[in-house]
Protein backbone atom coordinates (compact mmCIF):
# COMPACT_ATOMS: atom_id res chain seq x y z
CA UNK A 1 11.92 -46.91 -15.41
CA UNK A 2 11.42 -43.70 -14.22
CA UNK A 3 14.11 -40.89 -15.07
CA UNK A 4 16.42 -39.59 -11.79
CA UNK A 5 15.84 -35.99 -10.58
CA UNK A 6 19.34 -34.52 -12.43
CA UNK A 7 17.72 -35.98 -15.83
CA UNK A 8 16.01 -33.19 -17.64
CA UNK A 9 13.50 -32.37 -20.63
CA UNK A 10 13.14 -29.96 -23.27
CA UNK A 11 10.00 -28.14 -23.46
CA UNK A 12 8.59 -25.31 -25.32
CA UNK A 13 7.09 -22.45 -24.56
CA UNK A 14 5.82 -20.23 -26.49
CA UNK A 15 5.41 -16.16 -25.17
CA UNK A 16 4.72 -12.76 -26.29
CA UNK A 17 7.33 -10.56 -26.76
CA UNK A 18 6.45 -8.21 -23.60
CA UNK A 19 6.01 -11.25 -22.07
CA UNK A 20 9.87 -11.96 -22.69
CA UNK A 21 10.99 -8.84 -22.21
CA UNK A 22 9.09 -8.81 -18.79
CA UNK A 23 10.63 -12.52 -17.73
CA UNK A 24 13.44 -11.35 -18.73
CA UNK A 25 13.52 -8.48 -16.86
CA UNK A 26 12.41 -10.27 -13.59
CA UNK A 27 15.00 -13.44 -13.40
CA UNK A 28 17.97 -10.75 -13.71
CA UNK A 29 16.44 -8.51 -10.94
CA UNK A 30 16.06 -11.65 -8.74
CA UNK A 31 19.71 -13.10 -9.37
CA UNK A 32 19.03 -15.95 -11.43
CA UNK A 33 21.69 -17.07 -13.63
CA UNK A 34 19.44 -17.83 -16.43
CA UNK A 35 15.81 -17.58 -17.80
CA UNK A 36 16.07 -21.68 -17.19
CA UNK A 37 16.67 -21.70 -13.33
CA UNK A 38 14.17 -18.82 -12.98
CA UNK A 39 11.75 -20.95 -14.77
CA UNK A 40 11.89 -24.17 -13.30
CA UNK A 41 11.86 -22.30 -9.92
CA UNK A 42 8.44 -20.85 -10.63
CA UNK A 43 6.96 -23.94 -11.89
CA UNK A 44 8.49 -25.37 -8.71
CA UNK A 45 6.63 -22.99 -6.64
CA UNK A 46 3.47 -23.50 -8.75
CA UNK A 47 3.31 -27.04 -8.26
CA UNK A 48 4.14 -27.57 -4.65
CA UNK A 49 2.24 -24.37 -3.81
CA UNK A 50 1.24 -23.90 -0.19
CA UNK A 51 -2.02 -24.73 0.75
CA UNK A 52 -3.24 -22.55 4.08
CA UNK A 53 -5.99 -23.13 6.22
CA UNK A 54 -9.15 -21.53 6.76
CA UNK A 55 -7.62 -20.10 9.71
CA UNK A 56 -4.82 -18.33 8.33
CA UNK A 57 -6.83 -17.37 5.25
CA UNK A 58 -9.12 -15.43 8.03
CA UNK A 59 -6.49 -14.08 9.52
CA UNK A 60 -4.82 -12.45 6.42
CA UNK A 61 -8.61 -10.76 5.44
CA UNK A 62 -8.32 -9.44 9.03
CA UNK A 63 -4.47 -7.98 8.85
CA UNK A 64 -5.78 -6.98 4.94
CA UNK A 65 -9.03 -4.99 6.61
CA UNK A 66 -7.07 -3.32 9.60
CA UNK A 67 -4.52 -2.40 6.94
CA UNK A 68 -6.92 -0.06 4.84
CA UNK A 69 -8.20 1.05 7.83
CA UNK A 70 -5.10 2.53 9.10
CA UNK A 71 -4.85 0.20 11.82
CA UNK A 72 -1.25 -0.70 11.34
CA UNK A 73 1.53 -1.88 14.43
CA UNK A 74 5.34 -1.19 13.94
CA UNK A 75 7.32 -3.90 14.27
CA UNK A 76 8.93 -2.48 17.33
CA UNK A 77 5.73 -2.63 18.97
CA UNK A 78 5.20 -6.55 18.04
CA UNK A 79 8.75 -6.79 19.34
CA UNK A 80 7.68 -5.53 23.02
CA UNK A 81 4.65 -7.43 22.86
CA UNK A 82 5.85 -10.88 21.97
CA UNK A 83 9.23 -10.90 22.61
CA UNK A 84 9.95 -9.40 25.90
CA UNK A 85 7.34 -11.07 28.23
């Protein structure tokens, strides 16, 4: 029978101290209450990553290209272009 979603399990984990100290670090920054929730968020996030299409991935090398090359729009400017046709 197969355990409900509030049922939990210990794990181990074992990580360099930096590695701590880092994690650490991060889940207090972010405004998790606890190393715990910040951990089973990630591994949340790493198992039901988003998968994008070839599409988007083609558009993010071309926003990632015109970036270096300076060719960059302010957000007021996307603003009068989509928003008040």
């Amino acid at each position: 029978m197969a355990k409900a979603d509030t049922d939990t399990e210990n794990i181990n984990v074992r990580l360099t101290p930096k590695l701590l100290e880092d994690l650490d670090e991060t889940w207090e920054e972010r405004g998790y209450n606890s190393r715990s929730e910040f951990i089973r968020q990630a591994i949340r996030e790493s198992v039901n990553q988003t998968q994008l299409s070839a599409g988007a991935l083609e558009a993010l090398l071309e926003s990632s290209q015109q970036a270096r090359e300076g060719e960059l729009v302010s957000s007021e400017e996307i603003r009068e272009e989509f928003l008040n046709e």
